[in-house]
N, C-alpha and C. Protein backbone atom coordinates (compact mmCIF):
# COMPACT_ATOMS: atom_id res chain seq x y z
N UNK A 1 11.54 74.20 11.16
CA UNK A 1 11.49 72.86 10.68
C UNK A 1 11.24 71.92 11.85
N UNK A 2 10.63 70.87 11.81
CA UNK A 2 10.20 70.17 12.88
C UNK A 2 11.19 69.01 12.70
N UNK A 3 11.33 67.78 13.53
CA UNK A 3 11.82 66.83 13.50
C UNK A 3 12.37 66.24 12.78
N UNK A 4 10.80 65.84 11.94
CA UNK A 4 11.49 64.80 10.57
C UNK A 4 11.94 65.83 9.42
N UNK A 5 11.93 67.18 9.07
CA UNK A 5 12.09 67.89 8.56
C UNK A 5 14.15 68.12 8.92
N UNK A 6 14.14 67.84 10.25
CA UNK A 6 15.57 68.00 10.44
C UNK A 6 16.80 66.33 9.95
N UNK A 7 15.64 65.13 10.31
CA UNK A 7 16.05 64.10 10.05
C UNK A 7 17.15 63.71 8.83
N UNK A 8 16.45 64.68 7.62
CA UNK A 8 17.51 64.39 6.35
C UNK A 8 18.32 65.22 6.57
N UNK A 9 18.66 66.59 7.11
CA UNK A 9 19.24 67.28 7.19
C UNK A 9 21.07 66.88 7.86
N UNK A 10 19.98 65.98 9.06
CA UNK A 10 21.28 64.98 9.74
C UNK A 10 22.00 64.19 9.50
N UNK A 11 21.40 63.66 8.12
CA UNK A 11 21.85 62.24 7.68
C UNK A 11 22.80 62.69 6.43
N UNK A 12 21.95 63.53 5.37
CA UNK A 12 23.65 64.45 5.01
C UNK A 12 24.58 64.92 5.27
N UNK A 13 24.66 65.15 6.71
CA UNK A 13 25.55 66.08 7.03
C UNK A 13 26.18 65.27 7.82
N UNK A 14 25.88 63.92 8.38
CA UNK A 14 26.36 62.66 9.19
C UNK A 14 27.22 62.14 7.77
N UNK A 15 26.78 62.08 6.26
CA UNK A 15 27.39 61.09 5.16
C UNK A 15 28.56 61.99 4.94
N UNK A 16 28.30 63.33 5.26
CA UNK A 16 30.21 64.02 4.76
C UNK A 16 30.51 64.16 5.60
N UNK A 17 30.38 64.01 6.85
CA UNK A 17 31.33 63.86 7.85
C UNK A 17 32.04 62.48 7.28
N UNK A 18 31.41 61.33 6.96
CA UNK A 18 31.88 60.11 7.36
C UNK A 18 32.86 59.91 6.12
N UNK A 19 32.38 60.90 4.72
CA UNK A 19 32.97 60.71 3.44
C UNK A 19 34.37 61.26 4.21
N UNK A 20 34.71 62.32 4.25
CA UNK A 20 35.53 63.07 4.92
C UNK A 20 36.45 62.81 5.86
N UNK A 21 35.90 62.07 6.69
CA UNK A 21 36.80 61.41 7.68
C UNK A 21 37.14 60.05 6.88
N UNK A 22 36.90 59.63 5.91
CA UNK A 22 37.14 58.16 5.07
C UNK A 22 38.48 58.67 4.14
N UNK A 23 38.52 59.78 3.94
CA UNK A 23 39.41 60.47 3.19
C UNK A 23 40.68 61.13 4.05
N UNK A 24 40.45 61.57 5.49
CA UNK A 24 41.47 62.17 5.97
C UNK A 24 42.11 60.59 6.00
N UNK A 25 41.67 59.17 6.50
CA UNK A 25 42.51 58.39 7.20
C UNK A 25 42.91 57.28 6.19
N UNK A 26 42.32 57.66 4.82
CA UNK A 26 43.22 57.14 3.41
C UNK A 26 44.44 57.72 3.49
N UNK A 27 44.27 58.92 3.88
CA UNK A 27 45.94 59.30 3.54
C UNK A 27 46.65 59.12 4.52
N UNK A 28 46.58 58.42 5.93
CA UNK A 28 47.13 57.57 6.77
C UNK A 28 47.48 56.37 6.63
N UNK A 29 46.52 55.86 5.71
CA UNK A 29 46.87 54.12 4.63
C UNK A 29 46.15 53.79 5.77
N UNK A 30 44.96 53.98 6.49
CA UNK A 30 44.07 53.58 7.67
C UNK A 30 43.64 51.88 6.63
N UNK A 31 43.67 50.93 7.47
CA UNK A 31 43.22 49.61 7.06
C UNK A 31 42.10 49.13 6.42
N UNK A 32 41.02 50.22 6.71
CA UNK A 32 39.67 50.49 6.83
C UNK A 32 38.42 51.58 5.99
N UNK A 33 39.82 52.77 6.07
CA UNK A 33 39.48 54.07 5.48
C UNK A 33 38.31 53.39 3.61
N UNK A 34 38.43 52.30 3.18
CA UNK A 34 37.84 52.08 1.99
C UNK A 34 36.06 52.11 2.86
N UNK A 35 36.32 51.31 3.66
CA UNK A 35 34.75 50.99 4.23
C UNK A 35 34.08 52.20 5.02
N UNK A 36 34.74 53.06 5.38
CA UNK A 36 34.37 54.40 5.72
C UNK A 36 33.65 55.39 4.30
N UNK A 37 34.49 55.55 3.46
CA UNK A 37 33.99 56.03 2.06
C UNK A 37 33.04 55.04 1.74
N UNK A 38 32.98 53.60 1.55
CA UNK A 38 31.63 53.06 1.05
C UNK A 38 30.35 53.37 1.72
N UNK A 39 30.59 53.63 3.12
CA UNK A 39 29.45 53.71 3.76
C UNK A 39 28.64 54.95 3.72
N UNK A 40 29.68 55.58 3.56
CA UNK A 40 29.48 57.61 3.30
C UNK A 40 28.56 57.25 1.94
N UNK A 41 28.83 56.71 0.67
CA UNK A 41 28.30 57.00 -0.33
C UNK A 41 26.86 55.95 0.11
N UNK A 42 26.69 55.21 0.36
CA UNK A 42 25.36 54.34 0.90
C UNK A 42 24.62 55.24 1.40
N UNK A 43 25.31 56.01 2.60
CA UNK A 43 24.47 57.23 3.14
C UNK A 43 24.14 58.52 2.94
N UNK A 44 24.81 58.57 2.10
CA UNK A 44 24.83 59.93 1.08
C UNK A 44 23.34 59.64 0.12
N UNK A 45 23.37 58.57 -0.57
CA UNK A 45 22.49 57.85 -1.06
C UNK A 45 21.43 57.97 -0.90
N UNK A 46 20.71 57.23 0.62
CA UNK A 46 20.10 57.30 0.67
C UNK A 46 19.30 58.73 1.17
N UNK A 47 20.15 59.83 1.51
CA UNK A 47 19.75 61.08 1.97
C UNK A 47 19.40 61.53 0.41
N UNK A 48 20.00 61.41 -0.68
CA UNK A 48 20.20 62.10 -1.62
C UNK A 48 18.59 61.58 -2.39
N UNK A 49 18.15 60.21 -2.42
CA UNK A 49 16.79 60.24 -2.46
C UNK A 49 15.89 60.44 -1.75
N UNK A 50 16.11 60.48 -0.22
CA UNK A 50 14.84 60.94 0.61
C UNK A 50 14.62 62.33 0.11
N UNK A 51 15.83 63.33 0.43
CA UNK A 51 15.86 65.11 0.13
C UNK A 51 14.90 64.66 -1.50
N UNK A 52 15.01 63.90 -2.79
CA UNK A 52 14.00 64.11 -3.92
C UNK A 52 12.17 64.44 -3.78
N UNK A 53 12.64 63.11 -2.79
CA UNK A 53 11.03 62.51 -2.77
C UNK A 53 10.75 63.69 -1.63
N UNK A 54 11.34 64.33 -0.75
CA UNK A 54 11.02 65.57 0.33
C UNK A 54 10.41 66.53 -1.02
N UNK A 55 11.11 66.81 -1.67
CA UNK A 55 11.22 68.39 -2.85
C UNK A 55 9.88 68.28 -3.43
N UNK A 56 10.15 66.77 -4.31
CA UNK A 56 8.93 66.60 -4.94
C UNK A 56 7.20 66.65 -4.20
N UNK A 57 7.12 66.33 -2.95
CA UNK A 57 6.53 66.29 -2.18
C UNK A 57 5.89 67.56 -1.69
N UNK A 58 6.89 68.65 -1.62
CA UNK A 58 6.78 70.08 -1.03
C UNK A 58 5.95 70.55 -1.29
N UNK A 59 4.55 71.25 -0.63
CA UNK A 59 3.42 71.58 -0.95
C UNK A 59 3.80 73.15 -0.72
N UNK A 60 4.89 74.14 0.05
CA UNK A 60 4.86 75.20 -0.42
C UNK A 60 5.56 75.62 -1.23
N UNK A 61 6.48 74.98 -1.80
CA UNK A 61 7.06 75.42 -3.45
C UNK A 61 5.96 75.36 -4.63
N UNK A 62 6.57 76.66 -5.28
CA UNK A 62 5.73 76.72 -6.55
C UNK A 62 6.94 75.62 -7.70
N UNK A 63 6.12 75.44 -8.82
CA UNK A 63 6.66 74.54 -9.84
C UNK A 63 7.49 74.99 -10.07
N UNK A 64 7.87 76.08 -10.60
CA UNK A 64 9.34 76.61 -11.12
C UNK A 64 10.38 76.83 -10.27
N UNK A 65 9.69 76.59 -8.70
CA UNK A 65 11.22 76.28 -7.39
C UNK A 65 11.46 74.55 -7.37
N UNK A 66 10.55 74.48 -7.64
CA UNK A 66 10.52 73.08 -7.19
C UNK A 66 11.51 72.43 -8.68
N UNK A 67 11.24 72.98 -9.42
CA UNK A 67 12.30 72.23 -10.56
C UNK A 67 13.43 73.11 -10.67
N UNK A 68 14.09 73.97 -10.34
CA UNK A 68 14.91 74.43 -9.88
C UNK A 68 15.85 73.66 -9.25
N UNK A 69 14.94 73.57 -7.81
CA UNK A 69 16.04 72.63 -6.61
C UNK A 69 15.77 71.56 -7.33
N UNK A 70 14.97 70.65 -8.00
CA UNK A 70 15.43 69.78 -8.34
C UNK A 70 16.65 69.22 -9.28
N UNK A 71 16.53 70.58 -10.04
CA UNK A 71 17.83 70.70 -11.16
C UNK A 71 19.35 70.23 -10.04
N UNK A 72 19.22 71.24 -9.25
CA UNK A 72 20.13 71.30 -8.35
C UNK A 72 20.26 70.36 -7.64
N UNK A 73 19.61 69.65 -7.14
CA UNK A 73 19.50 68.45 -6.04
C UNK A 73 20.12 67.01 -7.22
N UNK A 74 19.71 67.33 -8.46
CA UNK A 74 20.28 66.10 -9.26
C UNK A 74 21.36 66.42 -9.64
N UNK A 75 21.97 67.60 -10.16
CA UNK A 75 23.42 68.01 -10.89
C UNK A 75 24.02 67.60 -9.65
N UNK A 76 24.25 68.21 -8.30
CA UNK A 76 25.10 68.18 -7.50
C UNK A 76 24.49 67.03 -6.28
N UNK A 77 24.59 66.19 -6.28
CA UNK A 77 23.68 65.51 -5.14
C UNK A 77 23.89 65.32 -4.19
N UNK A 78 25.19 65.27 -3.10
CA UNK A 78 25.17 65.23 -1.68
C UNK A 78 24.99 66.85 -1.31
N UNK A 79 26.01 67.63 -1.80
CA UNK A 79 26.25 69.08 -1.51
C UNK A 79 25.07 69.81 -1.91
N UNK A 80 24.18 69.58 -2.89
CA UNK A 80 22.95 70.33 -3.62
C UNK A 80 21.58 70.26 -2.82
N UNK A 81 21.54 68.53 -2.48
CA UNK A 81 20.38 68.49 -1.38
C UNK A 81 21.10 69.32 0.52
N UNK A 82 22.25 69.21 0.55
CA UNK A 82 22.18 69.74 1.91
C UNK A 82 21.88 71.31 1.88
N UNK A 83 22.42 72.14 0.63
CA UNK A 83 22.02 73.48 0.45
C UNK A 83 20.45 73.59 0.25
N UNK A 84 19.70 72.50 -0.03
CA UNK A 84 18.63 72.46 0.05
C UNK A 84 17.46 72.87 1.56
N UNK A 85 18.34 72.00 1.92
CA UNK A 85 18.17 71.79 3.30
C UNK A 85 18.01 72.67 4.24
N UNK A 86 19.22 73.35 4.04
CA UNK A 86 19.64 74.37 4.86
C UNK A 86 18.79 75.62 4.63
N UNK A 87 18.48 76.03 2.91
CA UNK A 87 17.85 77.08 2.67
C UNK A 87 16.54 77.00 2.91
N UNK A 88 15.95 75.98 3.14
CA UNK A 88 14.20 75.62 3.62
C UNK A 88 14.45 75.83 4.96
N UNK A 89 15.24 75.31 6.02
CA UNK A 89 15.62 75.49 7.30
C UNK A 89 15.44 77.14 7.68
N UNK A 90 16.07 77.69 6.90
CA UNK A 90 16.27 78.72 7.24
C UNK A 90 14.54 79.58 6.74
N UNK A 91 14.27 79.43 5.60
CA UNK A 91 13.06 80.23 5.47
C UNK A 91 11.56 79.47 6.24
N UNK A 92 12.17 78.24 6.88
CA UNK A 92 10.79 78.13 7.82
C UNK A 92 10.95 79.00 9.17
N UNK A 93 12.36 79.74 9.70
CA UNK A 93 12.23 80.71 10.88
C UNK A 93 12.38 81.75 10.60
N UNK A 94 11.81 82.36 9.14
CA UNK A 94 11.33 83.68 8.72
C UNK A 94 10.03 83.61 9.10
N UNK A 95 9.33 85.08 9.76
CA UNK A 95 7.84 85.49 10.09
C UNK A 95 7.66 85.76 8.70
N UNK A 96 6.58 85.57 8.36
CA UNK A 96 5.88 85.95 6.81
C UNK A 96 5.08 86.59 7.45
């Protein structure tokens, strides 16, 4: 995967860190911990439509993968596009 191919990859995985850490320091009664979770879901967000418009876009998926992950990328949407992610990651450093 090249660059921008890694770009969404980062930005999901930057939004559950941030969901996550918004949640450990709720249960500290952190002052703040609300604006940590809002920002996670903003960024979750917007990863969760770039990863669409990536899928839909994908010129080596056939139609019936491609609506597949899309099934998947919409039922589950932060966790569904990063498994997305990860499983294209991984089959672009397979030799065919």
């Amino acid at each position: 995967m090249d660059k921008a191919g890694k770009a969404p990859l980062t930005l999901g995985i930057l939004s559950l860190i941030v969901f996550f850490l918004g949640l450990a320091l709720k249960t500290y009664e952190y002052k703040y911990s609300n604006y940590l979770i809002f920002g996670s879901f903003i960024l979750g967000g917007i990863y969760w439509i770039w990863s669409i418009i990536g899928l839909i876009s994908a010129t080596h998926l056939k139609q019936y993968q491609k609506t597949f992950w899309l099934i998947i990328v919409v039922a589950v949407p932060a966790f569904g596009a990063v498994i997305y992610q990860i499983v294209q990651q991984r089959r672009n450093k397979i030799a065919a």
